[in-house]
N, C-alpha and C. Protein backbone atom coordinates (compact mmCIF):
# COMPACT_ATOMS: atom_id res chain seq x y z
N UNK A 1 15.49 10.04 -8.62
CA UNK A 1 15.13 9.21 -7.50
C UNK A 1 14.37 8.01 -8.04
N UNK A 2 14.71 6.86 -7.41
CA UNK A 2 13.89 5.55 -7.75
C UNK A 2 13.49 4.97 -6.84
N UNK A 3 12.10 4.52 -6.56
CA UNK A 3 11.62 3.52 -5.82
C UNK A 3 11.47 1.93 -6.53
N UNK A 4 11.91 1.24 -5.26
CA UNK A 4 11.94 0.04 -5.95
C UNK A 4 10.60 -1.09 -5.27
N UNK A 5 10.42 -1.83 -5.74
CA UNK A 5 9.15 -2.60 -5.24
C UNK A 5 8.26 -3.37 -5.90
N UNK A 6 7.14 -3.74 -5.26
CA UNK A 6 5.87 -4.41 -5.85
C UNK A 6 4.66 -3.95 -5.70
N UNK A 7 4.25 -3.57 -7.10
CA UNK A 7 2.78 -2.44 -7.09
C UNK A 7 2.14 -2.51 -6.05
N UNK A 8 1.49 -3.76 -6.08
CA UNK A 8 0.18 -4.17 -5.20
C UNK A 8 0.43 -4.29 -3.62
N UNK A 9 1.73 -3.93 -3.49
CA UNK A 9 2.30 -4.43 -1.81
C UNK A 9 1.79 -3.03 -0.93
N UNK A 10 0.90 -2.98 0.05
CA UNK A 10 0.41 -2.13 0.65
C UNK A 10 1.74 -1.11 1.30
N UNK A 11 2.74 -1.69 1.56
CA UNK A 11 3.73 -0.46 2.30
C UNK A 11 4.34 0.23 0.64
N UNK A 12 4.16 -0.09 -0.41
CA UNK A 12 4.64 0.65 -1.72
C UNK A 12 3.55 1.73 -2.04
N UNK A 13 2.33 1.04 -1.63
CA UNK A 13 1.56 2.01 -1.92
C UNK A 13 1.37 3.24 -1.02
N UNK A 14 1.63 3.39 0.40
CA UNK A 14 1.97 4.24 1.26
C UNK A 14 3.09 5.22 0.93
N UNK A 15 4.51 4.48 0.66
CA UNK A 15 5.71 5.51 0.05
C UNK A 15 5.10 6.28 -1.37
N UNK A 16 4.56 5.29 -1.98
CA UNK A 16 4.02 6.29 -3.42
C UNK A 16 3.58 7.56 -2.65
N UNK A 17 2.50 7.21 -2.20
CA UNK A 17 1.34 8.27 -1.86
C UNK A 17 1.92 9.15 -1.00
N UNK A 18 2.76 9.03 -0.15
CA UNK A 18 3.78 10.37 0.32
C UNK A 18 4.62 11.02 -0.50
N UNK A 19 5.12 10.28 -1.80
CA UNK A 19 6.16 10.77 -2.32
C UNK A 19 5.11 11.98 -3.24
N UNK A 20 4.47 11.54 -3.74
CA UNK A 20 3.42 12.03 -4.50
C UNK A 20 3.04 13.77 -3.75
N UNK A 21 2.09 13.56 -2.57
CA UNK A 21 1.77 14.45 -1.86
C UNK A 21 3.23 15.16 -1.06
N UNK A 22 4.27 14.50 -1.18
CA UNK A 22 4.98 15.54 -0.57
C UNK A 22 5.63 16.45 -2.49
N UNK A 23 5.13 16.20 -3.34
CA UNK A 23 5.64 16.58 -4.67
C UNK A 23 6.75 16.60 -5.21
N UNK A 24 7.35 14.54 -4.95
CA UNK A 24 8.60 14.62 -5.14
C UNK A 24 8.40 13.60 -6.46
N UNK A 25 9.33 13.70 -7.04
CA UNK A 25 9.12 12.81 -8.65
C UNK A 25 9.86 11.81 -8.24
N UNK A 26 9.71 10.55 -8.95
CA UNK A 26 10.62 9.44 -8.75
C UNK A 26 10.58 8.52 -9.98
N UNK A 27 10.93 7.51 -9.99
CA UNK A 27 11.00 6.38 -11.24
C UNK A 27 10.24 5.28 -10.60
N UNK A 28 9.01 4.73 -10.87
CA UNK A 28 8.54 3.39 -10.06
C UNK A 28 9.60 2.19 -11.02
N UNK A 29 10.03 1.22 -10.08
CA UNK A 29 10.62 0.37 -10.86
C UNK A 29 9.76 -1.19 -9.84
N UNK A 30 9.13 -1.95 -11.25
CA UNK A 30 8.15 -2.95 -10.24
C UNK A 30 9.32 -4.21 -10.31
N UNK A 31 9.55 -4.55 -9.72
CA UNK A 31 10.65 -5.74 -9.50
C UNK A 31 10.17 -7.25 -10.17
N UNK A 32 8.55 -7.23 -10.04
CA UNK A 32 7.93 -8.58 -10.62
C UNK A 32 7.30 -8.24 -11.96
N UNK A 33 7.63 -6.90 -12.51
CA UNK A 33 7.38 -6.70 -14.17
C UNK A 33 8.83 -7.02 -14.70
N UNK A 34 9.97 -6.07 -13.96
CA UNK A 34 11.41 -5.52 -14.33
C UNK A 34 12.10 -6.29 -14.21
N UNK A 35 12.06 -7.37 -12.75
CA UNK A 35 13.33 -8.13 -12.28
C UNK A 35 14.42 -6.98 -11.42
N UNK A 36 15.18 -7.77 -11.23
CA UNK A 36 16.21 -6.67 -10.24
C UNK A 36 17.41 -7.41 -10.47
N UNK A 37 18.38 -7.01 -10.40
CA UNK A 37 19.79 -7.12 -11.06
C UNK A 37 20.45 -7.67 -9.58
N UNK A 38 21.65 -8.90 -9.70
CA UNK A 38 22.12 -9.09 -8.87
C UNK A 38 23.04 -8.05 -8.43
N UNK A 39 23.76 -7.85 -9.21
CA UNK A 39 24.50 -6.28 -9.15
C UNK A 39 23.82 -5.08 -8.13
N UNK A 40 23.02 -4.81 -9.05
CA UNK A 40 21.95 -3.64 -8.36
C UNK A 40 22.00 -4.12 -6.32
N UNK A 41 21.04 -5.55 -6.19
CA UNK A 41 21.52 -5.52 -5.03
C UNK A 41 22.72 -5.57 -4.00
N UNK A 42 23.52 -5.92 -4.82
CA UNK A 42 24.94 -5.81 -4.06
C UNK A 42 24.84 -4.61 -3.79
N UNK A 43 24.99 -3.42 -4.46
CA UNK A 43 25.05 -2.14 -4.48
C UNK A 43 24.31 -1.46 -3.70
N UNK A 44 23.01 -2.02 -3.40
CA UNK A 44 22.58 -0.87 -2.20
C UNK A 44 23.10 -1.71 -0.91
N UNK A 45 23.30 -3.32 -0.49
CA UNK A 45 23.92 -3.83 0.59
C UNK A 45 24.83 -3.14 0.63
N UNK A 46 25.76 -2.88 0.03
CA UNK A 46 26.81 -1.86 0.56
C UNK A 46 26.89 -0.90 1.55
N UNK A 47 25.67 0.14 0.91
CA UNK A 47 25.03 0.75 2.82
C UNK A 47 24.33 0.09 3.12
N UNK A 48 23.52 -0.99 3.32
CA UNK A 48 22.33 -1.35 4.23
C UNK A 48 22.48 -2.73 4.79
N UNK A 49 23.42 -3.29 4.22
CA UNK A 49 23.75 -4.63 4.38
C UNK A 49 22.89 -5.63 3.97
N UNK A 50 23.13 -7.07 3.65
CA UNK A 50 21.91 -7.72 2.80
C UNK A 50 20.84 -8.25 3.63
N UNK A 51 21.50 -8.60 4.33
CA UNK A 51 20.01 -9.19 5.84
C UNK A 51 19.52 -8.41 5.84
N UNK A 52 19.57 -6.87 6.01
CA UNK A 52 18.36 -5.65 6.02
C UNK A 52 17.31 -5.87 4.76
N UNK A 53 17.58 -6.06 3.84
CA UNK A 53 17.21 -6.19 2.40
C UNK A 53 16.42 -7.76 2.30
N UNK A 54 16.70 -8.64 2.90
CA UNK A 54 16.00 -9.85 2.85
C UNK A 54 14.71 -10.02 3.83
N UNK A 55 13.56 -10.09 3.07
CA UNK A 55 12.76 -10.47 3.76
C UNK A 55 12.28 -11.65 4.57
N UNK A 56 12.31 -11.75 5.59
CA UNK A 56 12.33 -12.68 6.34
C UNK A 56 11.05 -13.48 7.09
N UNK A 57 10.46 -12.38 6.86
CA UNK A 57 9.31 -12.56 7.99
C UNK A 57 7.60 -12.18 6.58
N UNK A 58 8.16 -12.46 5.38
CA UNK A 58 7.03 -12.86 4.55
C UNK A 58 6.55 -14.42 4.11
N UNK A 59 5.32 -13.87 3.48
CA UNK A 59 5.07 -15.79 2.69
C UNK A 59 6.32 -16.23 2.19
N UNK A 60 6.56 -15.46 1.18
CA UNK A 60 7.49 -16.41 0.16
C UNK A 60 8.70 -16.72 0.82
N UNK A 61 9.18 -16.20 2.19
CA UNK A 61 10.37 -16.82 2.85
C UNK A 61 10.04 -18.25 3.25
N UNK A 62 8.25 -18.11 4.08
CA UNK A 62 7.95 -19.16 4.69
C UNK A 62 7.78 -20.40 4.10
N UNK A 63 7.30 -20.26 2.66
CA UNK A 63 6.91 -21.32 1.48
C UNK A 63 8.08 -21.79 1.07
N UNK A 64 9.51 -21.34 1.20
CA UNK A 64 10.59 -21.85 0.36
C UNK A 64 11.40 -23.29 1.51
N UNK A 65 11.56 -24.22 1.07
CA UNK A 65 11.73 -24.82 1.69
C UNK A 65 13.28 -25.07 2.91
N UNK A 66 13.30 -25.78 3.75
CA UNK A 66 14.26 -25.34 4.36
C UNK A 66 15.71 -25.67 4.33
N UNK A 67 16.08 -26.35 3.67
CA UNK A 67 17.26 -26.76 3.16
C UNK A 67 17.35 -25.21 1.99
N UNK A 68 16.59 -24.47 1.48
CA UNK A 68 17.14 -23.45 1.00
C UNK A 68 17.11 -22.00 1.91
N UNK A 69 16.52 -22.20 3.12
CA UNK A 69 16.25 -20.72 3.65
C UNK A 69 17.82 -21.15 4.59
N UNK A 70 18.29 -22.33 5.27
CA UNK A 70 19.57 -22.48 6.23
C UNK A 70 20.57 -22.35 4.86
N UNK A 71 20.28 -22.63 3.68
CA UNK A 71 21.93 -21.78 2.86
C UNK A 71 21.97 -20.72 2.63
N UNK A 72 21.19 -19.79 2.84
CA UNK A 72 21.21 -18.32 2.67
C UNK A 72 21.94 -17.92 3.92
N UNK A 73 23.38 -17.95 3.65
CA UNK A 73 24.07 -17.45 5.19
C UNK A 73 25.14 -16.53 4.67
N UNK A 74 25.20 -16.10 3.46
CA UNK A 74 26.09 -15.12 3.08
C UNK A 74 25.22 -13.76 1.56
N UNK A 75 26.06 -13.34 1.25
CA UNK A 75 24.81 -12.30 0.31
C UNK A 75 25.26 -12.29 -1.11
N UNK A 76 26.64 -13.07 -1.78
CA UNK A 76 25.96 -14.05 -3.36
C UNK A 76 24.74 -14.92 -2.89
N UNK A 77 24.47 -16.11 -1.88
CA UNK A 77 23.35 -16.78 -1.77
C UNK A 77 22.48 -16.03 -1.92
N UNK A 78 21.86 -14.99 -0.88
CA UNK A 78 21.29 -14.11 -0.68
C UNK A 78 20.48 -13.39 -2.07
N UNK A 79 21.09 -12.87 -2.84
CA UNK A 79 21.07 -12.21 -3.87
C UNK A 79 20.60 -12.88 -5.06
N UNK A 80 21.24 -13.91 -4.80
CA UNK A 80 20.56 -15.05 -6.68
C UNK A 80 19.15 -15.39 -5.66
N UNK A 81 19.21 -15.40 -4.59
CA UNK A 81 17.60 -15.86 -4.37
C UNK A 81 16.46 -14.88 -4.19
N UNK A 82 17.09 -13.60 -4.03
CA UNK A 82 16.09 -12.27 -4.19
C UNK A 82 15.81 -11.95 -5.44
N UNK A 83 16.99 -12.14 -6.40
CA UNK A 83 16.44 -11.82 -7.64
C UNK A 83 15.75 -12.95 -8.26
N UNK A 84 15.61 -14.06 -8.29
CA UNK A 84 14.78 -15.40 -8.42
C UNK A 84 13.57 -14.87 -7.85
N UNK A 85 13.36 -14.89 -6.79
CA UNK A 85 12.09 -14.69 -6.17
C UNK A 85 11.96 -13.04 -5.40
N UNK A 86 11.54 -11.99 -5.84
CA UNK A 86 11.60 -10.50 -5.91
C UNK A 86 10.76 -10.04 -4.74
N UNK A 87 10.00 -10.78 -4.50
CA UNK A 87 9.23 -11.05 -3.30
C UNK A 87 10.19 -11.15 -2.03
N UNK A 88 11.21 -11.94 -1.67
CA UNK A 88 12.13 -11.56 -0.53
C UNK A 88 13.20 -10.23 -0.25
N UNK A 89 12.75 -9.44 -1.18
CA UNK A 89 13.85 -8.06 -1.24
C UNK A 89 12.43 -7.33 -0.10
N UNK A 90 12.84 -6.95 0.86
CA UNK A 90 11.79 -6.00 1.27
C UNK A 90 11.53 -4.99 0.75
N UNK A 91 10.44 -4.08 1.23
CA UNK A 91 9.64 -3.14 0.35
C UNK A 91 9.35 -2.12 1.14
N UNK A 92 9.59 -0.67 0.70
CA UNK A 92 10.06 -0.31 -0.81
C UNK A 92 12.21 0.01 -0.13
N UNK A 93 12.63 -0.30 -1.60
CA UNK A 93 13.12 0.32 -1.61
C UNK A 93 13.43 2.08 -2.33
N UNK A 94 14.15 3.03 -1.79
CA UNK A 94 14.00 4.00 -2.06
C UNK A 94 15.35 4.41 -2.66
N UNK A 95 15.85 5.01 -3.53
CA UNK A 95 17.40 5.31 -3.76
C UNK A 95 17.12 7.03 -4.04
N UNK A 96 18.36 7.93 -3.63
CA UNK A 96 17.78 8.71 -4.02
C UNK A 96 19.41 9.76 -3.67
N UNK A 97 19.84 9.84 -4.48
CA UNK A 97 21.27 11.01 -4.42
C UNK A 97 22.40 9.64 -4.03
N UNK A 98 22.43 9.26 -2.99
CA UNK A 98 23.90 8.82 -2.47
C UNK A 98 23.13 7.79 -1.78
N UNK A 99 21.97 7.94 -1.38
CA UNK A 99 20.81 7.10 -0.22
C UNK A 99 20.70 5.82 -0.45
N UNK A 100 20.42 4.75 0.46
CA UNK A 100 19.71 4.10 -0.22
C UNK A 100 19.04 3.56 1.50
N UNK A 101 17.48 3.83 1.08
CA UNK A 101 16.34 3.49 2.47
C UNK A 101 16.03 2.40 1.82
N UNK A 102 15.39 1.36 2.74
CA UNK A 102 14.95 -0.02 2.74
C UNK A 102 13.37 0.33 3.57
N UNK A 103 12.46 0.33 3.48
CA UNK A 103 11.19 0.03 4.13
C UNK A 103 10.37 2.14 3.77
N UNK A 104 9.23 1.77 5.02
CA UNK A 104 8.52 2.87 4.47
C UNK A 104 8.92 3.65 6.11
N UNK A 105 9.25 4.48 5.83
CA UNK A 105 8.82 5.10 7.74
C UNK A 105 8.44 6.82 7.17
N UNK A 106 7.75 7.48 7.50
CA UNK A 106 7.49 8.78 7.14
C UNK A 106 8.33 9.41 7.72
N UNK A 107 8.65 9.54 8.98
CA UNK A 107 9.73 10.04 9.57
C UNK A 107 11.00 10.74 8.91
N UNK A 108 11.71 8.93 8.35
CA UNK A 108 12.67 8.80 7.65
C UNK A 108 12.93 9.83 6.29
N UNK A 109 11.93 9.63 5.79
CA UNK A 109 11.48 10.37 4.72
C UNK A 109 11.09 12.00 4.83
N UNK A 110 10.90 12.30 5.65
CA UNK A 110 10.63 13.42 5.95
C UNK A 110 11.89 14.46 6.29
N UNK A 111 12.88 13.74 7.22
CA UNK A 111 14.35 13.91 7.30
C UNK A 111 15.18 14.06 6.39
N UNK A 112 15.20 13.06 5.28
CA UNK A 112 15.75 12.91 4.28
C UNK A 112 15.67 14.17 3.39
N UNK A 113 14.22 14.34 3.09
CA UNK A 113 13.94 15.88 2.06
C UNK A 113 13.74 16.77 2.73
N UNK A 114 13.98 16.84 4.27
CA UNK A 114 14.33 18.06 4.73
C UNK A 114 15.80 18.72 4.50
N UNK A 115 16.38 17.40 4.85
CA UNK A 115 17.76 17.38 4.49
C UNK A 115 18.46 17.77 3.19
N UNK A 116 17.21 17.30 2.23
CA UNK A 116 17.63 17.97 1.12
C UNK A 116 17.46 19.47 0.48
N UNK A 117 16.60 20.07 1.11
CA UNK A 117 16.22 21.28 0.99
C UNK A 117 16.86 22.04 1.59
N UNK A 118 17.53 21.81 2.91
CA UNK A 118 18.64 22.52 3.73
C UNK A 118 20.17 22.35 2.97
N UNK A 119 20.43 21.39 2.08
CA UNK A 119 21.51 21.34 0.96
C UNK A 119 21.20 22.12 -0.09
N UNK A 120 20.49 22.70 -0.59
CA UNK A 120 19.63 23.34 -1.78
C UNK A 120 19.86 24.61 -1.67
């Protein structure tokens, strides 16, 4: 299992700290140490689609100017500008068997490794 993200981002530090206390292992992968692969994101848009995956409603969307936020209307654009700036991929992502979750919800998560324990 891999979480994907940015250390210091308060909803990463929430998924840690559940993943942790629920005693599940994972791979931290920090996106602004590591970078993130254009590839890689194609690959989880596949299930989640890329607008789910683009952050929209952070600083670094708001700071980029607007002649570049109106060409982001398809997900090659999309993608060379998430991995440029790692900061518009929302947070966390989670991958995990076949999965791939975008954000933090406990819920979600809770379903998920229930789900997996009822496969087990």
């Amino acid at each position: 299992m891999h979480l994907y993200g940015i250390a210091h981002c308060d909803t990463i530090k929430k998924a840690r700290l559940w993943l942790t206390q629920h005693q599940q292992d994972y791979r931290f992968h920090d996106y602004k140490k590591e970078g993130v692969a254009v590839s890689l994101l194609s690959t989880w848009a596949e299930q989640t689609g890329w607008e789910k995956l683009l952050n929209r409603s952070g600083t670094t969307w708001r700071k980029l100017p607007e002649d570049i936020r109106a060409g982001i209307t398809d997900p090659a654009a999309a993608f060379v500008l998430m991995a440029k700036h790692t900061s518009l991929i929302k947070r966390p992502v989670l991958v995990h068997r076949d999965r791939v979750i975008v954000g933090f919800d406990e819920a979600v998560y809770t379903a998920l490794f229930l789900d997996q324990c009822r496969q087990t």
